[in-house]
Protein backbone atom coordinates (compact mmCIF):
# COMPACT_ATOMS: atom_id res chain seq x y z
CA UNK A 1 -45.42 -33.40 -1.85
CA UNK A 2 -48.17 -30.53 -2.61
CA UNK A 3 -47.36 -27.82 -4.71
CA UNK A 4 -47.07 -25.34 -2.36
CA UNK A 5 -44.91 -27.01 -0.25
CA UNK A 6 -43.01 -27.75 -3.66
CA UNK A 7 -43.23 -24.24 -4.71
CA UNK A 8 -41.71 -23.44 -0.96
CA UNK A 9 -39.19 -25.46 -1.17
CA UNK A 10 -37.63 -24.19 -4.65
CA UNK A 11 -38.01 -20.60 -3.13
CA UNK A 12 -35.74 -21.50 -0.27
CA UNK A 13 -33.07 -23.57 -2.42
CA UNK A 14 -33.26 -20.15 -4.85
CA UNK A 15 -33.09 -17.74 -1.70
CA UNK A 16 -29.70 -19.69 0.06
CA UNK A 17 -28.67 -19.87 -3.16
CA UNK A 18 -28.87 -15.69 -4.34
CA UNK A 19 -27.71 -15.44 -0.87
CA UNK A 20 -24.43 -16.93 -1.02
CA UNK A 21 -23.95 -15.71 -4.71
CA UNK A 22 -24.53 -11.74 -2.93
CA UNK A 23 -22.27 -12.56 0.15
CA UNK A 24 -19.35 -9.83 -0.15
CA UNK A 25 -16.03 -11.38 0.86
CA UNK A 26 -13.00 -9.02 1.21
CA UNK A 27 -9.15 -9.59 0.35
CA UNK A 28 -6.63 -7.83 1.96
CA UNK A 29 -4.09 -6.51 -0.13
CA UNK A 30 -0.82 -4.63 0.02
CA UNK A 31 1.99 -3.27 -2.43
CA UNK A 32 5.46 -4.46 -0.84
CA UNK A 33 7.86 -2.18 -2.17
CA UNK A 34 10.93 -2.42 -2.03
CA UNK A 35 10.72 -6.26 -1.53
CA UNK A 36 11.79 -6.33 2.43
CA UNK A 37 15.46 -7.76 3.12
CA UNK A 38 16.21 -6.91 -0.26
CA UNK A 39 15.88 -3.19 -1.31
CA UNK A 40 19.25 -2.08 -3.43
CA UNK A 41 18.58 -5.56 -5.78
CA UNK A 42 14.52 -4.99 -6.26
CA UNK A 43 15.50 -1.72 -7.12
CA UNK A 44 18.04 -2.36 -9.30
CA UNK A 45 16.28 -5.46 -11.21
CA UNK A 46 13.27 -3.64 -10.85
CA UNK A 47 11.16 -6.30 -8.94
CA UNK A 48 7.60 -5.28 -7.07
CA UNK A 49 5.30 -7.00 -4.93
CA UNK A 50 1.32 -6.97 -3.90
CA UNK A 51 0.67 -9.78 -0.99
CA UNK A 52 -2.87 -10.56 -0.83
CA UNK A 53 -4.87 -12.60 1.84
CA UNK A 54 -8.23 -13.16 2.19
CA UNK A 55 -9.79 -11.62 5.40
CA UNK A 56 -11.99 -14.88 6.48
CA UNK A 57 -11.69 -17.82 4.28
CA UNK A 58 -14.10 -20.53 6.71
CA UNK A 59 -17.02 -19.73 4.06
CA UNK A 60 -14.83 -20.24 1.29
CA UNK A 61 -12.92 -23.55 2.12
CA UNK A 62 -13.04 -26.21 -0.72
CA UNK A 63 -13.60 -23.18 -3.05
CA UNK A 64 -11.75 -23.32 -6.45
CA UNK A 65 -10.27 -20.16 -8.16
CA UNK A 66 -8.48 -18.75 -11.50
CA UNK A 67 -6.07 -16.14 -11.85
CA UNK A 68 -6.56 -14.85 -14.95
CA UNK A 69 -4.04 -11.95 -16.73
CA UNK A 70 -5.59 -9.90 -19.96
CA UNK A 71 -2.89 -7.86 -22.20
CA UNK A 72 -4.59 -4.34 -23.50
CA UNK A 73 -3.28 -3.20 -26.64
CA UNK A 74 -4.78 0.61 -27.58
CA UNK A 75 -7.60 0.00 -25.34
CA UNK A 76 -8.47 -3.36 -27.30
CA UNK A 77 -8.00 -6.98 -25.02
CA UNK A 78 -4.95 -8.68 -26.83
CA UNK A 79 -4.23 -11.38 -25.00
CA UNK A 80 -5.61 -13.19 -22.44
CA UNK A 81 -3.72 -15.54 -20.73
CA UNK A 82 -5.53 -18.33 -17.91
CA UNK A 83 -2.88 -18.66 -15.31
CA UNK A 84 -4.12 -20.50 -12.77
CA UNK A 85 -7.64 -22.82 -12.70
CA UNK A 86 -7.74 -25.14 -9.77
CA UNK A 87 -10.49 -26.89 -11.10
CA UNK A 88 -9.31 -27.81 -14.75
CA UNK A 89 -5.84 -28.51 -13.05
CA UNK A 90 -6.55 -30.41 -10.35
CA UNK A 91 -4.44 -27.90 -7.89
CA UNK A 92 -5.18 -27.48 -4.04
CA UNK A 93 -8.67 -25.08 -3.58
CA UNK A 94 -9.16 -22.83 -0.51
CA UNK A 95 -8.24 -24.17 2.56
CA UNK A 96 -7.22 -22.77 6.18
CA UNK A 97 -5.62 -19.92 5.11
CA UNK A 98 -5.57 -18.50 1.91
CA UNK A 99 -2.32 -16.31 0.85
CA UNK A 100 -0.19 -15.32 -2.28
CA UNK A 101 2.26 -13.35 -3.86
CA UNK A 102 2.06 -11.20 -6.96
CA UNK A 103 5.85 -10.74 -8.42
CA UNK A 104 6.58 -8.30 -11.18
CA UNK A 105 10.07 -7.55 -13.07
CA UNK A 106 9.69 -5.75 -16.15
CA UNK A 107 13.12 -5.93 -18.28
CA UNK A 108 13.74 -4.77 -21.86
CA UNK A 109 11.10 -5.72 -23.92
CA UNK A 110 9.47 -8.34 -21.77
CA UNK A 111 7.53 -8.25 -18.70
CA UNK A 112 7.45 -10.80 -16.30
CA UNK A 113 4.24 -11.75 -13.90
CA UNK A 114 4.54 -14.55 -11.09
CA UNK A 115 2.13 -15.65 -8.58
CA UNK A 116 3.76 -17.29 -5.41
CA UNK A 117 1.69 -19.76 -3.16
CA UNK A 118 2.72 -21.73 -0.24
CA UNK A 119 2.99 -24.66 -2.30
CA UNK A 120 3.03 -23.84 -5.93
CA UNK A 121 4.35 -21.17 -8.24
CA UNK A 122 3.02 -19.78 -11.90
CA UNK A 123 5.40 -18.09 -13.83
CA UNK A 124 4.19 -15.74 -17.29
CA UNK A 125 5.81 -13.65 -19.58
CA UNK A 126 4.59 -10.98 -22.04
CA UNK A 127 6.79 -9.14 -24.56
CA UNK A 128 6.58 -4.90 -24.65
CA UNK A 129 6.10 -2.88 -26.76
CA UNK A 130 9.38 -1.54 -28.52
CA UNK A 131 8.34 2.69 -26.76
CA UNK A 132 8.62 1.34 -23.84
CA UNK A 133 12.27 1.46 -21.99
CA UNK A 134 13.62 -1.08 -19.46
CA UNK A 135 11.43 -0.28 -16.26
CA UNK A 136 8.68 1.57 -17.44
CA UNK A 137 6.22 -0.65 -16.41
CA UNK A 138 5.03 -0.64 -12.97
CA UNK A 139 3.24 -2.75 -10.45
CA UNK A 140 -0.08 -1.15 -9.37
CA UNK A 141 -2.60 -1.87 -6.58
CA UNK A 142 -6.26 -1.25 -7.38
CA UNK A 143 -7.43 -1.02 -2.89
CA UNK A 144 -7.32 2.52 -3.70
CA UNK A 145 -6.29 2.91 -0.09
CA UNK A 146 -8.08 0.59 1.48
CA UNK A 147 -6.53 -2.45 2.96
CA UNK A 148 -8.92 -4.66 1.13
CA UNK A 149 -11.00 -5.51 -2.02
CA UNK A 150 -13.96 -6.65 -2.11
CA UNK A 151 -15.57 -9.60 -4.38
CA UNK A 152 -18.51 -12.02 -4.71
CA UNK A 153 -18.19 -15.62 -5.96
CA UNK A 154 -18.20 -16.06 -9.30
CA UNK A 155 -17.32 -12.84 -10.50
CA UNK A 156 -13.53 -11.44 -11.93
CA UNK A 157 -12.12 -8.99 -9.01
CA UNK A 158 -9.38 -6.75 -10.76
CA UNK A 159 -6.73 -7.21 -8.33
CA UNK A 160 -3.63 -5.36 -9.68
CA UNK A 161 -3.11 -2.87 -12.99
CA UNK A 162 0.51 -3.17 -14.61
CA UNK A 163 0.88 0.00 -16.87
CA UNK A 164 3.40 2.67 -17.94
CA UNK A 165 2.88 5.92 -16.48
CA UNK A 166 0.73 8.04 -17.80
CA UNK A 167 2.85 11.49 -19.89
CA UNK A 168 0.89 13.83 -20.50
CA UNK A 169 1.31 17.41 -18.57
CA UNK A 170 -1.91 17.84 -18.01
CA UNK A 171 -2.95 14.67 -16.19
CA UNK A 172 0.58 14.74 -14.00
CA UNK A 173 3.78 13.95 -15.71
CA UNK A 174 5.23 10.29 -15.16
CA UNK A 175 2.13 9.82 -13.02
CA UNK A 176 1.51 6.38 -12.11
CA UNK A 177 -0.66 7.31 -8.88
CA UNK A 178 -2.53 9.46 -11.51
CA UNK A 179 -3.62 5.93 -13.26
CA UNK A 180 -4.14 3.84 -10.89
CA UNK A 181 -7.51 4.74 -8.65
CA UNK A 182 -9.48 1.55 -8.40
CA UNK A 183 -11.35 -0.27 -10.42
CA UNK A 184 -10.20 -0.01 -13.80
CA UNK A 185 -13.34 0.76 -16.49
CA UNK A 186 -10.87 -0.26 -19.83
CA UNK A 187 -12.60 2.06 -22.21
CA UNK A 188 -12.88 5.35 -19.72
CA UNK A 189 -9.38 4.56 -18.74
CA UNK A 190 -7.72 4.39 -21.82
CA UNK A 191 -9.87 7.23 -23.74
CA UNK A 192 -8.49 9.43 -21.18
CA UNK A 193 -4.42 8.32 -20.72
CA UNK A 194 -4.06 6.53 -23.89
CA UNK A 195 -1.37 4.25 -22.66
CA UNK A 196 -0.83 1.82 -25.59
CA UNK A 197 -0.19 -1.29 -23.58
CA UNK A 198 -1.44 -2.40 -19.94
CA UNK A 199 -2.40 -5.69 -17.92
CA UNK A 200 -4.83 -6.03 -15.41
CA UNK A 201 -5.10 -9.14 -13.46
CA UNK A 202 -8.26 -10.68 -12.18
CA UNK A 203 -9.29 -13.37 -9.19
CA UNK A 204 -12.48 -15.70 -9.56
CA UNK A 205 -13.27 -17.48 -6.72
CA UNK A 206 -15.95 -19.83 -7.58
């Protein structure tokens, strides 16, 4: 083979390649709230719901994933807790369809995160900080109003922000709409509410 037909060659594997690394795939996603068939018992044990779905998965069958949950602390990363890896654990990748639920119950001095799949479940659980009452926390989306998010392989999408609201008069009393507006920059965010504690959970598709 000549070089240039060499150097040709590389360029194309490197081209499909940055290609597919840039392709922008989009996941649907949608607070459930009360949880349907159930709405006097999520209220009262304080249970919330985000379904997600991705919007075509034919380009992303075979594909592994993590869910991965980080604990803030004062604006500092805590904890960081690897939920779900398909690849390290062996679990089922992207196939046909591609669907889960994000559970939340936050209870007196623990809050509790579950991801639901067709065929699996993962089940976490973070202690709270002693301010914090029964409740406070609350499940957020991050779509800011859009039905989707949108993601490239290989790179954390914040899918869902799990905070106290914010108190402070001047930013909207009890305001968890206030706090929750997309994409969640940790350092902006917290500089200006100064919630002490917060999760954010992330999706890698890779």
């Amino acid at each position: 083979m000549s070089k240039f037909n060499l150097f040709i060659l590389i360029f194309l594997i490197n081209f499909i390649g940055f290609a597919q690394q840039a392709e922008q795939f989009r996941l649907k996603s949608k607070l459930v709230v009360p949880i349907e068939n159930h709405i006097q018992e999520s209220l009262f044990l304080g249970l919330e719901k985000i379904h997600f779905e991705l919007d075509s998965v034919q380009s992303l069958k075979g594909k592994n994933y993590k869910i991965i949950i980080k604990e803030y602390r004062d604006g500092q990363l805590f904890k960081e807790n690897l939920a779900i890896d398909t690849k390290e654990e062996k679990m089922p990748t992207i196939g046909d369809n591609f669907e889960f639920n994000l559970i939340t119950q936050n209870i007196l001095n623990f809050e509790k995160i579950a991801f639901y799949f067709p065929r699996y479940q993962n089940k976490n659980i973070f202690e709270t900080l002693e301010v914090f009452q029964d409740g406070n926390f609350s499940l957020r989306p991050l779509n800011d109003g859009s039905p989707y998010l949108t993601f490239q392989l290989n790179e954390p999408l914040q899918i869902a922000l799990i905070t106290p609201p914010n108190r402070d008069p001047n930013k909207g009393n009890l305001g968890y709409c206030e706090v929750t507006n997309g994409n969640v920059i940790v350092s902006e965010w917290y500089n200006k509410y100064r919630i002490p504690q917060f999760f954010l959970v992330y999706l890698v598709v890779h």
